[in-house]
C-alpha atoms as a PDB file:
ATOM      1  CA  UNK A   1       0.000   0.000   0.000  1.00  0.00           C
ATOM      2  CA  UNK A   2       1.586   3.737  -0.874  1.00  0.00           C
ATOM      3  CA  UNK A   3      -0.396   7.341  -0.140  1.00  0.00           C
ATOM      4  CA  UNK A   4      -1.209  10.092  -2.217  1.00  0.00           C
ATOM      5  CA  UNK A   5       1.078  12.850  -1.219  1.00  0.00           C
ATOM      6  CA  UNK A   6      -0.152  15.643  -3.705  1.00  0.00           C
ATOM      7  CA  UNK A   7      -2.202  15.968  -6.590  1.00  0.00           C
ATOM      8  CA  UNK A   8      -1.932  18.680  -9.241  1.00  0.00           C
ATOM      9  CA  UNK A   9      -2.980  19.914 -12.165  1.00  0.00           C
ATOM     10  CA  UNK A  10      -2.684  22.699 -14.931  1.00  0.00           C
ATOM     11  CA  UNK A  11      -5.183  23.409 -17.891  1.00  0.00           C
ATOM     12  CA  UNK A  12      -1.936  24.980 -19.965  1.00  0.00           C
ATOM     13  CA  UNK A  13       1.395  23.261 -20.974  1.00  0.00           C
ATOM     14  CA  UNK A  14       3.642  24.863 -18.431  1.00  0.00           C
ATOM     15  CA  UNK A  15       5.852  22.863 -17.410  1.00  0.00           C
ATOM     16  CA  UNK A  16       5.126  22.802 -13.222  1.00  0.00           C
ATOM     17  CA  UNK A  17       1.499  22.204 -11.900  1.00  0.00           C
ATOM     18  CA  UNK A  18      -0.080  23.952  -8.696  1.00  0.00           C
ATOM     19  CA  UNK A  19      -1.489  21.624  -6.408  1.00  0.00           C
ATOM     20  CA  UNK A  20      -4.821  21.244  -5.139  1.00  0.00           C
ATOM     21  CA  UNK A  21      -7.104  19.847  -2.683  1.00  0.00           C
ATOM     22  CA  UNK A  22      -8.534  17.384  -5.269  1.00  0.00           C
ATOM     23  CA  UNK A  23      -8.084  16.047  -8.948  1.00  0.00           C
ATOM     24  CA  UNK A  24     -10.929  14.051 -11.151  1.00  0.00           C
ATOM     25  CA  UNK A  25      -9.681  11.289 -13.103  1.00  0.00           C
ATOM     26  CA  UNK A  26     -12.318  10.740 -15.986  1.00  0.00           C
ATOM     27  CA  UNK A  27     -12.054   7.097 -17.698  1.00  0.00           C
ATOM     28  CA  UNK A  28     -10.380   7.009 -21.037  1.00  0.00           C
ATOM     29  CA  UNK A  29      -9.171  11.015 -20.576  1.00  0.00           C
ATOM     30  CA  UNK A  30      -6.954  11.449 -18.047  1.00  0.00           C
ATOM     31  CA  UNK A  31      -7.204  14.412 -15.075  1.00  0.00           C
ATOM     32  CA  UNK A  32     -10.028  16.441 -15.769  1.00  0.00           C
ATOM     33  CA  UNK A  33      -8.870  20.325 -16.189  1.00  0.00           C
ATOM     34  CA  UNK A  34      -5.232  19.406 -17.245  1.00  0.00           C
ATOM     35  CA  UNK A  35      -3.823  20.487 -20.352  1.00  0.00           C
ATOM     36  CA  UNK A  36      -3.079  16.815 -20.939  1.00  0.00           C
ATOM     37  CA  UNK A  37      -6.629  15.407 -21.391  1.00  0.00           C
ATOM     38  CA  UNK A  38      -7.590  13.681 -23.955  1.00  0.00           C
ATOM     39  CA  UNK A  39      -7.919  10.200 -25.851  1.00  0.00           C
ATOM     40  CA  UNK A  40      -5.043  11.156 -28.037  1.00  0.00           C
ATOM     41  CA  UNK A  41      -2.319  12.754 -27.812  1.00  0.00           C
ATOM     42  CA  UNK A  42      -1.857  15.895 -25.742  1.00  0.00           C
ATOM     43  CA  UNK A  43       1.932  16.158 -25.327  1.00  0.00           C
ATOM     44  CA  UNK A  44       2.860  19.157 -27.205  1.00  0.00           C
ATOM     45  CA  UNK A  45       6.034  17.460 -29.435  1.00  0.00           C
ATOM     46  CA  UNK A  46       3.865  14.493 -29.742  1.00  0.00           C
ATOM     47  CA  UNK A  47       0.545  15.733 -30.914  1.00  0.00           C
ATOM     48  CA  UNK A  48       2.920  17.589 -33.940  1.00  0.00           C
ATOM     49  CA  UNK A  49       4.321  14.251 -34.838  1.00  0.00           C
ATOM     50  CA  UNK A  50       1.150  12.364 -34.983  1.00  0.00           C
ATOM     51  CA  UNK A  51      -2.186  13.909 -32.823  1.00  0.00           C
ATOM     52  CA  UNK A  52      -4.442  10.792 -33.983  1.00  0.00           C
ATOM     53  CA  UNK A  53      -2.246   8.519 -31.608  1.00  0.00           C
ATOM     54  CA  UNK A  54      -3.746   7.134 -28.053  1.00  0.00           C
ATOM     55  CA  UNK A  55      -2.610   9.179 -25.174  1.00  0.00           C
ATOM     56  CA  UNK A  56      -1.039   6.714 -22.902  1.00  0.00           C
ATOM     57  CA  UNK A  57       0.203   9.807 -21.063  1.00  0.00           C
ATOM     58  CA  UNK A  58      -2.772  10.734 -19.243  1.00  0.00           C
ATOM     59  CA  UNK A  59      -1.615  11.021 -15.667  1.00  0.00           C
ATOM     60  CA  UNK A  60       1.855  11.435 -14.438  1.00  0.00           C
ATOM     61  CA  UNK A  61       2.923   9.874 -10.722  1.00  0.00           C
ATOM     62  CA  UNK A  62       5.782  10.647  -9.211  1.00  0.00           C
ATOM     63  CA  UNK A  63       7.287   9.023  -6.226  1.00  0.00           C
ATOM     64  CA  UNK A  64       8.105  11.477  -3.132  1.00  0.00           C
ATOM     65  CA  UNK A  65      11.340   9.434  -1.746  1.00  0.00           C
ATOM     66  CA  UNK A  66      12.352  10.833  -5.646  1.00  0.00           C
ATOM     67  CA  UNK A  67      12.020  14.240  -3.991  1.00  0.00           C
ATOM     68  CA  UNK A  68      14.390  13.028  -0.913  1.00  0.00           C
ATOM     69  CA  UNK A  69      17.210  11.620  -3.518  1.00  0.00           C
ATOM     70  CA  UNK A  70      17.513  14.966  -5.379  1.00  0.00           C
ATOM     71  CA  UNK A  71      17.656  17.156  -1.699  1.00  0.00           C
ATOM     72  CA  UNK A  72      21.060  14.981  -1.343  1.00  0.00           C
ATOM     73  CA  UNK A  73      22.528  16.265  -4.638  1.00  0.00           C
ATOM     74  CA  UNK A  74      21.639  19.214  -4.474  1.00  0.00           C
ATOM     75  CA  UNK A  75      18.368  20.257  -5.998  1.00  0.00           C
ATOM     76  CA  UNK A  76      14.749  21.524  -4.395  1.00  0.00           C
ATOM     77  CA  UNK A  77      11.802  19.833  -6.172  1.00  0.00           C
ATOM     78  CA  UNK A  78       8.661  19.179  -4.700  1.00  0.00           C
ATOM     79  CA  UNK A  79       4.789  17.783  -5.771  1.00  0.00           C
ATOM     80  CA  UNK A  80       3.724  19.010  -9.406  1.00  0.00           C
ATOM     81  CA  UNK A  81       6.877  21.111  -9.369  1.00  0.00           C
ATOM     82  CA  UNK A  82       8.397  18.464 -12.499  1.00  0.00           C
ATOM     83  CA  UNK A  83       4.872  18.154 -14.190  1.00  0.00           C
ATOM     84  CA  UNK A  84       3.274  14.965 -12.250  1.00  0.00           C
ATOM     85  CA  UNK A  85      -0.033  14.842 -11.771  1.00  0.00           C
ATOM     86  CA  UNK A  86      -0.228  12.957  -8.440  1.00  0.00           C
ATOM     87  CA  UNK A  87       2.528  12.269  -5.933  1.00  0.00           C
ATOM     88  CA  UNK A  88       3.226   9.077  -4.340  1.00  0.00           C
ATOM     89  CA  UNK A  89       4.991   7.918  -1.050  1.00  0.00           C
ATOM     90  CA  UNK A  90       5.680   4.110  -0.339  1.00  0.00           C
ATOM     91  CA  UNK A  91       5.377   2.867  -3.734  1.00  0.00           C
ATOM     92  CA  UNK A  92       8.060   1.674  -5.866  1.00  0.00           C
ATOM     93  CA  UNK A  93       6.604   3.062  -8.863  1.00  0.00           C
ATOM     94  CA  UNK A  94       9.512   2.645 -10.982  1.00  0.00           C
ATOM     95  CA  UNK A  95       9.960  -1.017 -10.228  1.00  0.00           C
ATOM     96  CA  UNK A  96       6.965  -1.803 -10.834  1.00  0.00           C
ATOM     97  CA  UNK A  97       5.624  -4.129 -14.148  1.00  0.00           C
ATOM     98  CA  UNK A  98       4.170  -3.346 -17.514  1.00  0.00           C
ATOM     99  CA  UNK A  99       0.046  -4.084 -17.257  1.00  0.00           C
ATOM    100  CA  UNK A 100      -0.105  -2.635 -13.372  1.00  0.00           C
ATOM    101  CA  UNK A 101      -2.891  -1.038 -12.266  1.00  0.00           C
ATOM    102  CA  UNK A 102      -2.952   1.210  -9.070  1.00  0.00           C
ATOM    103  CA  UNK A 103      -6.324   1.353  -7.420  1.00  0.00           C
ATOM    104  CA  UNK A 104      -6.588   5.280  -5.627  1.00  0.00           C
ATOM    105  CA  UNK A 105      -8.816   6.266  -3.070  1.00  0.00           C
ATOM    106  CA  UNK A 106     -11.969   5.195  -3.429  1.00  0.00           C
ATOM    107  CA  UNK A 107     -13.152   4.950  -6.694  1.00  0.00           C
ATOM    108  CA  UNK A 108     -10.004   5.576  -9.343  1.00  0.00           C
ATOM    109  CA  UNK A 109      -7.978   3.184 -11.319  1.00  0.00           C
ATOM    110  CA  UNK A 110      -5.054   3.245 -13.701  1.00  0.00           C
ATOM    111  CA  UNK A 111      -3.568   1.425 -15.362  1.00  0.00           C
ATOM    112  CA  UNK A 112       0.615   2.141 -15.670  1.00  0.00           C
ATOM    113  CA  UNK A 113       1.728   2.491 -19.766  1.00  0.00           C
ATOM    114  CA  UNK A 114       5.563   3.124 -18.706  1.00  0.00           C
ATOM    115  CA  UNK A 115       8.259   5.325 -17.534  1.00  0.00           C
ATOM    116  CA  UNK A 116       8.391   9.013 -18.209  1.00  0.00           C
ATOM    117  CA  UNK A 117      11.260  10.174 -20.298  1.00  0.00           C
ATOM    118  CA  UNK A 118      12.753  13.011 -18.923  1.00  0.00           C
ATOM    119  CA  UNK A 119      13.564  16.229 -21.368  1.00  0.00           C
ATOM    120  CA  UNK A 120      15.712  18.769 -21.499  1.00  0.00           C
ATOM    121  CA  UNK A 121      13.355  21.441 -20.145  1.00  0.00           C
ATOM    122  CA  UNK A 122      14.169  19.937 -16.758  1.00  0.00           C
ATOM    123  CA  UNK A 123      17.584  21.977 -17.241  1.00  0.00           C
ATOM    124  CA  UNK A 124      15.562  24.957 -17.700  1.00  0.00           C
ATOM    125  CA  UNK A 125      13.727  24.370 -14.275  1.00  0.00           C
ATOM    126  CA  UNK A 126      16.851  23.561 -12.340  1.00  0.00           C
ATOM    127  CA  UNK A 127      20.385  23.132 -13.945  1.00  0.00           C
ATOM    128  CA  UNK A 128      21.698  19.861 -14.109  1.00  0.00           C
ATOM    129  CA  UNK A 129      18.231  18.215 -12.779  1.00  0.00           C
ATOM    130  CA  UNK A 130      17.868  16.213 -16.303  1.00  0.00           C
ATOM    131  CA  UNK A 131      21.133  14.087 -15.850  1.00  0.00           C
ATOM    132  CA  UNK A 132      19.756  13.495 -12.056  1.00  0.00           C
ATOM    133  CA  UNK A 133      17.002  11.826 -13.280  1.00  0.00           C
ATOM    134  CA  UNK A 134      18.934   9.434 -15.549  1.00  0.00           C
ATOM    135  CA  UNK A 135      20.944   6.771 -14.522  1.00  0.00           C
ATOM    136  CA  UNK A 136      22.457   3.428 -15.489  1.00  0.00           C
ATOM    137  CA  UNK A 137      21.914   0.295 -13.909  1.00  0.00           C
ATOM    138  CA  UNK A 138      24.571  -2.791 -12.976  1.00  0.00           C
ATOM    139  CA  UNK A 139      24.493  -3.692 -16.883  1.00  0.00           C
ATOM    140  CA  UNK A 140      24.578  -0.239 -18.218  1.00  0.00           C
ATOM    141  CA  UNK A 141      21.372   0.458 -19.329  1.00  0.00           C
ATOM    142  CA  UNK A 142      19.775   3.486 -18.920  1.00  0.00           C
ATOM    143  CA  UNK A 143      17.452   4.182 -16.208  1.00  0.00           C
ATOM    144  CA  UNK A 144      14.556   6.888 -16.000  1.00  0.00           C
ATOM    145  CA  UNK A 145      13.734   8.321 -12.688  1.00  0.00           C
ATOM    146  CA  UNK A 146      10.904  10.835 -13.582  1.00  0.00           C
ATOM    147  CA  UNK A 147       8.129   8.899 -12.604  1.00  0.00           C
ATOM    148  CA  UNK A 148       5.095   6.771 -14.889  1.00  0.00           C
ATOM    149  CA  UNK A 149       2.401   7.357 -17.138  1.00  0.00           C
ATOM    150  CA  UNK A 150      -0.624   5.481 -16.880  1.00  0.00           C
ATOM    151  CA  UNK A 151      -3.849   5.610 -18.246  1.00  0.00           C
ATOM    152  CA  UNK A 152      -7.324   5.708 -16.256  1.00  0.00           C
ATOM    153  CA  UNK A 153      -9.340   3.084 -16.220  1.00  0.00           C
ATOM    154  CA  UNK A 154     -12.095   3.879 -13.798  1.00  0.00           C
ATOM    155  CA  UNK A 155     -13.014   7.106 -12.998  1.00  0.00           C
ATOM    156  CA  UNK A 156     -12.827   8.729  -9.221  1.00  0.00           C
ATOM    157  CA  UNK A 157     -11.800  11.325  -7.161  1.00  0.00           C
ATOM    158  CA  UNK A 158      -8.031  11.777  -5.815  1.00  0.00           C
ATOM    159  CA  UNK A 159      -6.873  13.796  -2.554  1.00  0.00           C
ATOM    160  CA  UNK A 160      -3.874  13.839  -0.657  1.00  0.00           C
ATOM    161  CA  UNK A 161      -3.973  11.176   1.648  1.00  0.00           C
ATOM    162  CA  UNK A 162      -5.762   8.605  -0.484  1.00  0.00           C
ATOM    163  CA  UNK A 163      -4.658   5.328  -0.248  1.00  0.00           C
ATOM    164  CA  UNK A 164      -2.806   3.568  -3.165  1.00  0.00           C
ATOM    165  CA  UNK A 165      -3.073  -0.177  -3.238  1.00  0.00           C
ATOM    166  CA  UNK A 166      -0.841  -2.002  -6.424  1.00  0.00           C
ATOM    167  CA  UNK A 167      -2.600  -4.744  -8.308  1.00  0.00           C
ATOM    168  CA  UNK A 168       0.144  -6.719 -10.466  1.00  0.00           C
ATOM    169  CA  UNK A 169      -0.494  -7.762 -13.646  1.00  0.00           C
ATOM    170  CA  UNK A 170      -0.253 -11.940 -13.945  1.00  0.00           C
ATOM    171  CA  UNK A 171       3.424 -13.596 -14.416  1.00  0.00           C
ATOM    172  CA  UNK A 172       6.083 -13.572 -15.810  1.00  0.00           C
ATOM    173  CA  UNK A 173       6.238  -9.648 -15.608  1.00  0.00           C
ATOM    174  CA  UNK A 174       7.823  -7.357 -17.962  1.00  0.00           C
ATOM    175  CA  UNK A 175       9.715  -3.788 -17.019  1.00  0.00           C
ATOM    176  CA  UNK A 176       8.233  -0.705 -18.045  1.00  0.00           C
ATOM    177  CA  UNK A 177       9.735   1.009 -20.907  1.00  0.00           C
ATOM    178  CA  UNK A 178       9.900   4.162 -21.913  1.00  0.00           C
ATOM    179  CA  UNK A 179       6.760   6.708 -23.021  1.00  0.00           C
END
């Protein structure tokens, strides 16, 4: 079981979103009132490559412990400061497989699509912050920090404090790739 930490959203593409007291999650669409809503394709760059795609981008999670990692090197980032749409504590988000879904407070489900990618405009926010969110693991791949995408698959209400109980997807389990 993890927590809802924050939840945030922002109806334009900046690149930080203010939190608030409580978020919709609409089935099929993402976080009701954020600029990335939709079916398809919201994400700026992607929408100009192709805006008929499915938007497997629909809600961002971060984990908080993230937060905690970047304090020791040197940065200040906190919830919906990096673009997530809810943030997590006590969840291994990025270990977690392809297919998962993450029941949220009472009502919402989603269902994870894969890691966020981190760009450049993270360098913009805070220099240096992109290359803190990458890594590379014991065999040299990369690794992505910045959080997941998922997609909603029931609709419900989300507040800070919710509880966030994993549901794994059935063996053998696959890693998340990139989105």
């Amino acid at each position: 079981m993890g927590v809802v930490i924050a939840v945030c959203r922002s109806a334009t593409h900046d690149f930080s979103k203010p939190a608030d007291e409580a978020i919709k999650l609409v089935e099929g669409l993402g976080v009701k009132g954020d600029s990335h809503f939709g079916a398809t394709v919201q994400h700026l760059v992607r929408k100009r490559e192709d805006p008929t795609k499915p938007n497997v981008r629909q809600v961002h999670l971060i984990h908080s412990e993230l937060f905690e990692e970047l304090k020791s090197a040197g940065f200040s980032v906190g919830p919906g400061q990096i673009g997530e749409n809810i943030t997590t504590r006590g969840i291994d988000l990025l270990g977690l497989p392809d297919g998962t879904r993450l029941h949220i407070g009472k009502d919402a489900v989603v269902h994870v699509t894969g890691l966020r990618n981190p760009c450049k405009q993270l360098d913009g926010f805070q220099p240096g912050l992109m290359p803190a969110l990458l890594g590379r693991d014991a065999a040299g791949n990369i690794t992505r920090k910045s959080g997941i995408m998922s997609v909603v698959l029931r609709s419900g209400i989300v507040r800070p404090g919710d509880a966030i109980a994993v549901e794994l997807p059935p063996e053998p389990h696959r890693p998340l790739g990139k989105v």
